[in-house]
Protein backbone atom coordinates (compact mmCIF):
# COMPACT_ATOMS: atom_id res chain seq x y z
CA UNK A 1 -36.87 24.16 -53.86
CA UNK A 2 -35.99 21.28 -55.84
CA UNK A 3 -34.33 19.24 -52.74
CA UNK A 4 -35.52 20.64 -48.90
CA UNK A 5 -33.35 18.38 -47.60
CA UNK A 6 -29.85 19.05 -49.49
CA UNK A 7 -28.43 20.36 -45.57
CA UNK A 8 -29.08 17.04 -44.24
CA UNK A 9 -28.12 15.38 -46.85
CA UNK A 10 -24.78 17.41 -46.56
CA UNK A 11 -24.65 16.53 -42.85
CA UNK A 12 -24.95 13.19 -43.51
CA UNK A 13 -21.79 13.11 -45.99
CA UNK A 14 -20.05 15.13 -43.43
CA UNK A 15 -20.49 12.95 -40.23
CA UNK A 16 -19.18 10.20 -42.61
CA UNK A 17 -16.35 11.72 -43.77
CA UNK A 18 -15.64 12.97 -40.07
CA UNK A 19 -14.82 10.56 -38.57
CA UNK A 20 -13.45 8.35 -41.20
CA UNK A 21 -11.12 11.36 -42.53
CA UNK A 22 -10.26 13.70 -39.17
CA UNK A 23 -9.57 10.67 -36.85
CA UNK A 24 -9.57 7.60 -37.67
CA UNK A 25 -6.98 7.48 -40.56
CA UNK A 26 -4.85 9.49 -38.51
CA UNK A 27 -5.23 8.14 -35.75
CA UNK A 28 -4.11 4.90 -37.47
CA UNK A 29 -1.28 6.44 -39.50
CA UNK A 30 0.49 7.68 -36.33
CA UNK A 31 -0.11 4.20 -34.16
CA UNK A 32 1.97 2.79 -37.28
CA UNK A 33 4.42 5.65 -37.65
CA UNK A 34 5.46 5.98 -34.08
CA UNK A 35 5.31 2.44 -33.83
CA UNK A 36 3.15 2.63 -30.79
CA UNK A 37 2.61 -1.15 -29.27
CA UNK A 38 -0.53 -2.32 -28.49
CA UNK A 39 -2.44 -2.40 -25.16
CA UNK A 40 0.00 0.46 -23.62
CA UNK A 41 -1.17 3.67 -22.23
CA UNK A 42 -0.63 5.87 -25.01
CA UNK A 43 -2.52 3.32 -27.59
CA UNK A 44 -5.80 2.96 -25.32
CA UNK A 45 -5.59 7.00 -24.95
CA UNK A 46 -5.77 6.94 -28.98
CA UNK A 47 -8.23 4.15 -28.98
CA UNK A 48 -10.61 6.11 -26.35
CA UNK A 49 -10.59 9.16 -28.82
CA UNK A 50 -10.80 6.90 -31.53
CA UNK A 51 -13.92 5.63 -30.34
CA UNK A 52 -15.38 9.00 -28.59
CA UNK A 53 -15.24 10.53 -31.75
CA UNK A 54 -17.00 7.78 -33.71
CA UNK A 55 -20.12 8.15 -30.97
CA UNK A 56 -19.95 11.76 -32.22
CA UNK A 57 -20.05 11.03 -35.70
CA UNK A 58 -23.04 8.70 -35.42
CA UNK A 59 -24.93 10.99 -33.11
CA UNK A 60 -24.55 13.39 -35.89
CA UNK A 61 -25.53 10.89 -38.91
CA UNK A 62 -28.72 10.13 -36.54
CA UNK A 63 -29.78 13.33 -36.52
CA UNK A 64 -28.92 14.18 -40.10
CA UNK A 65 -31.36 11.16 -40.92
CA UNK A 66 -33.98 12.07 -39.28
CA UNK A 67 -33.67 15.67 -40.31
CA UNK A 68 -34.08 13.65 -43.89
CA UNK A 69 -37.00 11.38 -42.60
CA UNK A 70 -38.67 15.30 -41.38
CA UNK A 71 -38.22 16.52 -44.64
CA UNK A 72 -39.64 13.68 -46.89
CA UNK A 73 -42.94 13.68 -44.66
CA UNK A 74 -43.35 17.49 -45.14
CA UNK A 75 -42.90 17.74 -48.82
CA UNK A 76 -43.27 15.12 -51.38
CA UNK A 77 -39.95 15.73 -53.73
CA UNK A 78 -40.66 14.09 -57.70
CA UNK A 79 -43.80 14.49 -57.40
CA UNK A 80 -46.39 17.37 -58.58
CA UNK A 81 -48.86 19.31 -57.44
């Protein structure tokens, strides 16, 4: 009642923290661990992913926004009736 829009807020956090957390740390961490040179198969496979999964997280963060932008129209939060 108090915030409509806590989900997309949520969402928002999450499609951050995706992509930053799940893959591309990781993804990083191993290039450097297994000492994987640049511009070789295995690192534009990574890099692919890499960047696949970022279009994912900022399809998500567009539509958590504008879930947000929805719910601010509908109901007027701080303010009362």
């Amino acid at each position: 009642m108090a915030m409509p829009f806590f989900n997309d807020v949520v969402a928002l956090l999450g499609a951050i923290g995706y992509w930053l957390l799940t893959v591309y740390f990781p993804i990083e961490m191993y290039i450097s661990q297994k000492k994987i040179q640049r511009f070789t198969y295995r690192w534009f496979g990574l890099q692919i992913l890499n960047f696949f999964c970022l279009l994912v997280a900022l399809a998500a963060a567009c539509g958590s926004i504008q879930g947000i932008t929805k719910a601010l129209h509908v109901s007027k939060p701080f303010r009362s009736k």
